[in-house]
Protein backbone atom coordinates (compact mmCIF):
# COMPACT_ATOMS: atom_id res chain seq x y z
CA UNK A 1 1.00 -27.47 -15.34
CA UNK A 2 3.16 -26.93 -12.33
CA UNK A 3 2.09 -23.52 -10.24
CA UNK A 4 4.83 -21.59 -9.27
CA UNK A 5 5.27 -19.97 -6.25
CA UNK A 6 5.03 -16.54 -6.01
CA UNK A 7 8.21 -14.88 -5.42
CA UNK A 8 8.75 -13.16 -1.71
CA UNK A 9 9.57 -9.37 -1.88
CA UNK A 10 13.62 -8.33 -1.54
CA UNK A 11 12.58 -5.54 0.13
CA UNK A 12 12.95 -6.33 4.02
CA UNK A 13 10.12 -4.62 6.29
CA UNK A 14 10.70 -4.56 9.98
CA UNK A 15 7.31 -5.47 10.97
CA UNK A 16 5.43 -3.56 14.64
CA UNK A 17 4.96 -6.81 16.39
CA UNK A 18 3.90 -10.44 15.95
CA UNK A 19 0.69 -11.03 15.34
CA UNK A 20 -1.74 -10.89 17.89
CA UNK A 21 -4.74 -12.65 16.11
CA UNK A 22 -3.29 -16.39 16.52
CA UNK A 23 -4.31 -19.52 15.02
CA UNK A 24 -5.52 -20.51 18.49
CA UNK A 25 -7.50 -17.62 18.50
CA UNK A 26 -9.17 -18.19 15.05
CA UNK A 27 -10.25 -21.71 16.60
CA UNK A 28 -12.77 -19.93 18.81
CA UNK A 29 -14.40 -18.15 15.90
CA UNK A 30 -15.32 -21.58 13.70
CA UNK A 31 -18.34 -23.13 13.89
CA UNK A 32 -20.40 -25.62 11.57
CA UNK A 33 -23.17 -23.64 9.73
CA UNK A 34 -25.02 -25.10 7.08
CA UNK A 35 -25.78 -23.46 3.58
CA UNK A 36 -28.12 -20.73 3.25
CA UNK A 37 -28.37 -20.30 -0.74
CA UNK A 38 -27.71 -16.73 -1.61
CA UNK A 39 -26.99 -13.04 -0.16
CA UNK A 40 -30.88 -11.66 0.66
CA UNK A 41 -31.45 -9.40 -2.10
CA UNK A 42 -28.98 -10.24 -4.52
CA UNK A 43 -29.06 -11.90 -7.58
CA UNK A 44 -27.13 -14.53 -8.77
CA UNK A 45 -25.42 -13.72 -11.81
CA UNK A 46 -26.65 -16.56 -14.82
CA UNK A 47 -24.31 -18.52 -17.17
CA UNK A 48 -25.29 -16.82 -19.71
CA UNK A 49 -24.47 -13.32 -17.46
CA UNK A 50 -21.46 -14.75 -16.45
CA UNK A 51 -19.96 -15.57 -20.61
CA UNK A 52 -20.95 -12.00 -21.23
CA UNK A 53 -18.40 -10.72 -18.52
CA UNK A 54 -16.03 -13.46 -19.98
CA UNK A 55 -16.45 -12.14 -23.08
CA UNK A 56 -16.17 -8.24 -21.79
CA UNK A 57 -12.88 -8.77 -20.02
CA UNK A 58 -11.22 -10.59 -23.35
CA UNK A 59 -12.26 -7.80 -25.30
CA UNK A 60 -10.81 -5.47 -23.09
CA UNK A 61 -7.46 -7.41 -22.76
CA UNK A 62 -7.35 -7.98 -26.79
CA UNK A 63 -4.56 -10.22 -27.35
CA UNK A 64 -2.16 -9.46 -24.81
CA UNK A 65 -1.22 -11.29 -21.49
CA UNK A 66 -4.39 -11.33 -18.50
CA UNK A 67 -2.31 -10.46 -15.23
CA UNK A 68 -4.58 -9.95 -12.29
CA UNK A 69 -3.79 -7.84 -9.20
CA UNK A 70 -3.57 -10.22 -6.07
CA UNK A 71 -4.09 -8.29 -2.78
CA UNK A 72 -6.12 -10.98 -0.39
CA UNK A 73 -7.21 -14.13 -0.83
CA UNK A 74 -6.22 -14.83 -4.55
CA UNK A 75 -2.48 -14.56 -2.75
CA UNK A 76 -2.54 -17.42 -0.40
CA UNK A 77 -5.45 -19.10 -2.65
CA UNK A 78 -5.50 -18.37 -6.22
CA UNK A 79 -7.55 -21.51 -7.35
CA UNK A 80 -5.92 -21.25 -10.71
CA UNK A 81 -2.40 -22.31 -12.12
CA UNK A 82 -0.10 -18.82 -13.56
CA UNK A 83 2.78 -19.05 -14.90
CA UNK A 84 4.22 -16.28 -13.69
CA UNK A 85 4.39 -13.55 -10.75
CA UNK A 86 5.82 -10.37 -9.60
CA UNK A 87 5.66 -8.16 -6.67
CA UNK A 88 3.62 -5.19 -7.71
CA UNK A 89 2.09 -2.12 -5.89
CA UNK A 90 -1.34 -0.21 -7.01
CA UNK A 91 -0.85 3.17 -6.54
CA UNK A 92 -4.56 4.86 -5.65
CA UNK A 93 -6.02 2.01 -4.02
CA UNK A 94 -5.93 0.33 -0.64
CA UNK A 95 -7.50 -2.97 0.90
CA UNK A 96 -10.06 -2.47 3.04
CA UNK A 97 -12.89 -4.95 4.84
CA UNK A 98 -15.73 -2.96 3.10
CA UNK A 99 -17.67 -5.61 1.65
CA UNK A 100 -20.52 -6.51 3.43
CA UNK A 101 -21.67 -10.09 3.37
CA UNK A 102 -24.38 -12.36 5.32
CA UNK A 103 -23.48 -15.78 3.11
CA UNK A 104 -20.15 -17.75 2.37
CA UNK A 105 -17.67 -16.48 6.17
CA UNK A 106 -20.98 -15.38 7.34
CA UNK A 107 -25.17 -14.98 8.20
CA UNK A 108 -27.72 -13.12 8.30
CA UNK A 109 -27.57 -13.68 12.01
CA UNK A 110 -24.04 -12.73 11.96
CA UNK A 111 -23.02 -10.59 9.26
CA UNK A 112 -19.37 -9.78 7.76
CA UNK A 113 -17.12 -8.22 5.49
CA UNK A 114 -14.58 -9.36 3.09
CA UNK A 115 -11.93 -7.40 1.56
CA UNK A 116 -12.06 -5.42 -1.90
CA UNK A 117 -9.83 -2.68 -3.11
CA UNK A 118 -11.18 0.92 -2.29
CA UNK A 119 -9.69 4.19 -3.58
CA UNK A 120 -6.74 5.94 -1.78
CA UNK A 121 -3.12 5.35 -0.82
CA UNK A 122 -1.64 2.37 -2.08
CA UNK A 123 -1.48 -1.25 -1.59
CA UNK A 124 1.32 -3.99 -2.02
CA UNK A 125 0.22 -7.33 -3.50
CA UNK A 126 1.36 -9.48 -6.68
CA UNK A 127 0.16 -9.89 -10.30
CA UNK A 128 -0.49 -13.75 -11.38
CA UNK A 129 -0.30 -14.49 -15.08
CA UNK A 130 -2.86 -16.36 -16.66
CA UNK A 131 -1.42 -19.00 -18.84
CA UNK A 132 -1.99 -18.23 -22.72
CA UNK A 133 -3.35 -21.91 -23.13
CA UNK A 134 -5.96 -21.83 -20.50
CA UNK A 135 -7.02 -18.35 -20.08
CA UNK A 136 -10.27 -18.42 -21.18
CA UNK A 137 -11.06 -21.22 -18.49
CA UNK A 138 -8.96 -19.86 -15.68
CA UNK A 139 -10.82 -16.18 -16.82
CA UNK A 140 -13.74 -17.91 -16.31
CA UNK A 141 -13.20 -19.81 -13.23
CA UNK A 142 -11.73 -16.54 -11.54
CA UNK A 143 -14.82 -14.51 -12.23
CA UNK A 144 -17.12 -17.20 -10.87
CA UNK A 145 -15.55 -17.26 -8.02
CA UNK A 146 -15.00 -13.36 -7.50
CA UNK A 147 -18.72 -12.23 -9.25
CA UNK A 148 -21.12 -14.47 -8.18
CA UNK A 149 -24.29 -11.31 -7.97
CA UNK A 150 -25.41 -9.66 -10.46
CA UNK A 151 -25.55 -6.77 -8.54
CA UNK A 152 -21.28 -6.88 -7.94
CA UNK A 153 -20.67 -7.13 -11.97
CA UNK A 154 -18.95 -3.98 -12.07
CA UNK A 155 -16.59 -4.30 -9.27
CA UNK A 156 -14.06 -6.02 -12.05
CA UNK A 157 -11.94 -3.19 -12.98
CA UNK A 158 -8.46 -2.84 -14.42
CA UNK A 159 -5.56 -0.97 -12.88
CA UNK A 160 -2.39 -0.09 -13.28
CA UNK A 161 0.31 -1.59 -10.92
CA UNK A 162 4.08 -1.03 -10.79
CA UNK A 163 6.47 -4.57 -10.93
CA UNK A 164 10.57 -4.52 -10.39
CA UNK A 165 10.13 -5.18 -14.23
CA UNK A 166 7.93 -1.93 -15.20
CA UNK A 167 4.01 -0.83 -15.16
CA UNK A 168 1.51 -3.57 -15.87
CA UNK A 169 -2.12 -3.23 -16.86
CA UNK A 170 -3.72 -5.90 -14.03
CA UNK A 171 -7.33 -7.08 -13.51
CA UNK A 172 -8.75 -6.66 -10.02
CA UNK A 173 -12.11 -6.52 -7.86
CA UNK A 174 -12.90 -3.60 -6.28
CA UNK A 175 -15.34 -1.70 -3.98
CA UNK A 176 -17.32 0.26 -6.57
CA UNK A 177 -19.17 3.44 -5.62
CA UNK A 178 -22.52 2.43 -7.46
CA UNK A 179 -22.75 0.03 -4.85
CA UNK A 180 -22.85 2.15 -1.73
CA UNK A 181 -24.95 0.17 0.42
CA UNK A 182 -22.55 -2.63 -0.05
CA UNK A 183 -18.90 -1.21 -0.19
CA UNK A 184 -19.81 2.13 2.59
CA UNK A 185 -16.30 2.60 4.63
CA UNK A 186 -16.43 0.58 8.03
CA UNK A 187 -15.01 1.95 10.44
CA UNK A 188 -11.96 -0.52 12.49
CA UNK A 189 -13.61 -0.80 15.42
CA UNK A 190 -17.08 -1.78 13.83
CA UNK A 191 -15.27 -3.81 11.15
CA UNK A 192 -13.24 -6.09 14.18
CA UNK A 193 -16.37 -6.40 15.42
CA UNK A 194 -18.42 -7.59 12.48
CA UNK A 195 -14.84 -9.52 10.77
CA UNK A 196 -15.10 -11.23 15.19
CA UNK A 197 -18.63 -12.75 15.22
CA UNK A 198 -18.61 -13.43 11.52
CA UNK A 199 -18.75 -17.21 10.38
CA UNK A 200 -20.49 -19.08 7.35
CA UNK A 201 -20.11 -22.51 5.66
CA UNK A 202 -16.47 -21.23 3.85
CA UNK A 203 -15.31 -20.48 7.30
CA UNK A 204 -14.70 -17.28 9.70
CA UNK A 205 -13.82 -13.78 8.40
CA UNK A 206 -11.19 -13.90 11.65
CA UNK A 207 -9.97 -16.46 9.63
CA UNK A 208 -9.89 -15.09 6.02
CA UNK A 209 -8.43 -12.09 7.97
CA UNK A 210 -5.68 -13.93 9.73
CA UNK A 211 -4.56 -15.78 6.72
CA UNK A 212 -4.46 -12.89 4.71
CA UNK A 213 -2.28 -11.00 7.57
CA UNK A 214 0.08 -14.07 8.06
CA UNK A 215 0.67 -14.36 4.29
CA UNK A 216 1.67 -10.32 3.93
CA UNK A 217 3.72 -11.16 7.08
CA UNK A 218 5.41 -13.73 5.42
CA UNK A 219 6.09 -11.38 2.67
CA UNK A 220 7.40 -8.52 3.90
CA UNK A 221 4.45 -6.40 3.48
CA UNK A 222 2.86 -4.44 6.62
CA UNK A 223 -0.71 -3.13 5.72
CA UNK A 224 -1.39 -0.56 8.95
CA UNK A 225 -5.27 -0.79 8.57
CA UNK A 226 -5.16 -5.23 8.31
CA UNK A 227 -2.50 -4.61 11.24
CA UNK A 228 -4.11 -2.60 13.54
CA UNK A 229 -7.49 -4.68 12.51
CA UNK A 230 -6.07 -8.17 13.22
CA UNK A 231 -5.32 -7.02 16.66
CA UNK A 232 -8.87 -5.32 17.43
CA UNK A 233 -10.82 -8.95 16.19
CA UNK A 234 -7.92 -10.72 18.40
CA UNK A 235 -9.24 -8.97 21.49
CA UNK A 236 -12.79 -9.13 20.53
CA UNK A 237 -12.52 -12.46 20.55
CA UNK A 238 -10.54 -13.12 23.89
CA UNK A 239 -13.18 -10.57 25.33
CA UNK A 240 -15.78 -13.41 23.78
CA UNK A 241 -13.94 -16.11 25.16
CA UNK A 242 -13.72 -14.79 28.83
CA UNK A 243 -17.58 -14.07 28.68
CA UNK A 244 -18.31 -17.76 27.10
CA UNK A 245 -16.53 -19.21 30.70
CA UNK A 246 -18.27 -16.48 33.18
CA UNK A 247 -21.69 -17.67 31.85
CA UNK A 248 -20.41 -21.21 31.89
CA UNK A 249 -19.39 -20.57 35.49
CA UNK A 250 -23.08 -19.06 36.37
CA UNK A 251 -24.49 -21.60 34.93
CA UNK A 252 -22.80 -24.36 36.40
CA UNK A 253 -24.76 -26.12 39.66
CA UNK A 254 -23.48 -25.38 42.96
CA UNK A 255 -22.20 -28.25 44.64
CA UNK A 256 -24.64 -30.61 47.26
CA UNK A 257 -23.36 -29.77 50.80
CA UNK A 258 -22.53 -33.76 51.49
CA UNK A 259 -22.87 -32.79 55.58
């Protein structure tokens, strides 16, 4: 089955500025890091753990459509086919970098964070349909992805989200109070600093940020938080870069005096 494209807002934003975090700039934050196994202290969720939430979510939907509520990644990388999409808004929630993480964009050397939905305000995305005939595999295949701990198995929620075509009842991951320690508000300044230094075997959080940016940029659709964050990790990491070529400079030998 073909994917389709989701379909760019009408609604024109003027946004601040371009962006500052570039894909030049996301370079300097990639590195090769090899495989760690799993988050320290979490478990991962089982097969059999992982039907039950299958199982959970279908109940839940009974027999109408599964949308889900696309706010990050699943908009620039769904990993599944839909076959349909709409421009929606959640109204209560906001995106925020409040997932800590020391696997996947990061280590335990350099921790993370990765974006879930917390309460407050609102936040502009899209809902994917799942198609009828797969949508116990694509269910499946989203939650693996999405829930991989045990300990995360209740940030799958559903909310309601307004479309150009009326309210919808969407699927979505987000930051759940139970698990504080996890999902605690980050400040911007701490959270450009941790999203800056951040990279794993999947790749850099300055990348998963700047991706995620770009894409709402190419929509129409100016988040002030991801804004204002993109361009605190874009300095953090030209404030990296100028430090990298001072030591680099200290450490070079001094030239032989050839007299």
């Amino acid at each position: 089955m073909d994917q389709k494209m989701p379909r760019r807002s009408k609604i024109r934003t003027r946004l601040p500025t371009s962006l500052q975090l570039t894909a030049e700039l996301v370079t300097k934050s990639l590195r090769v890091v090899e495989e760690q196994g799993p988050e320290p202290n979490w478990t991962p969720i089982s097969t059999t753990q992982l039907d039950q939430l299958v199982s959970h979510v279908e109940e839940e939907a009974g027999d109408g459509e599964i949308w889900i509520f696309a706010y990050g990644s699943l908009m620039w990388n769904p990993g599944f086919d839909y076959t349909a999409s709409e421009d929606a808004v959640a109204y209560g929630w906001h995106r925020a970098f409040s997932l800590r993480i020391e696997r996947l964009r990061a280590t335990s050397d350099a921790p993370g964070l990765m974006l879930a939905l917390q309460p407050g305000g609102s936040c502009s995305g899209l809902v994917l349909k799942l198609p009828c005939v797969t949508k116990k595999q694509d269910l499946r295949t989203l939650l693996a992805r999405e829930i991989r701990y045990v300990e995360v198995c209740d940030m799958v929620r559903w909310v309601s989200v307004k479309t150009p075509s009326g309210p919808r009842r969407a699927l979505t991951f987000w930051a759940s109070p139970k698990q504080s320690p996890l999902t605690e508000k980050v400040p911007l300044d701490e959270a450009a600093l941790l999203i800056a230094q951040a990279c794993g075997p999947a790749g850099s959080c300055a990348e998963y940020l700047h991706r995620t940016v770009s894409d709402l940029a190419d929509r129409n659709i100016y988040d002030r938080n991801l804004w204002q964050l993109q361009k605190l990790v874009a300095a953090r990491l030209q404030a990296m870069t100028v430090n990298s070529r001072s030591s680099a400079d200290v450490d070079r030998p001094l030239p032989v005096n050839q007299a």
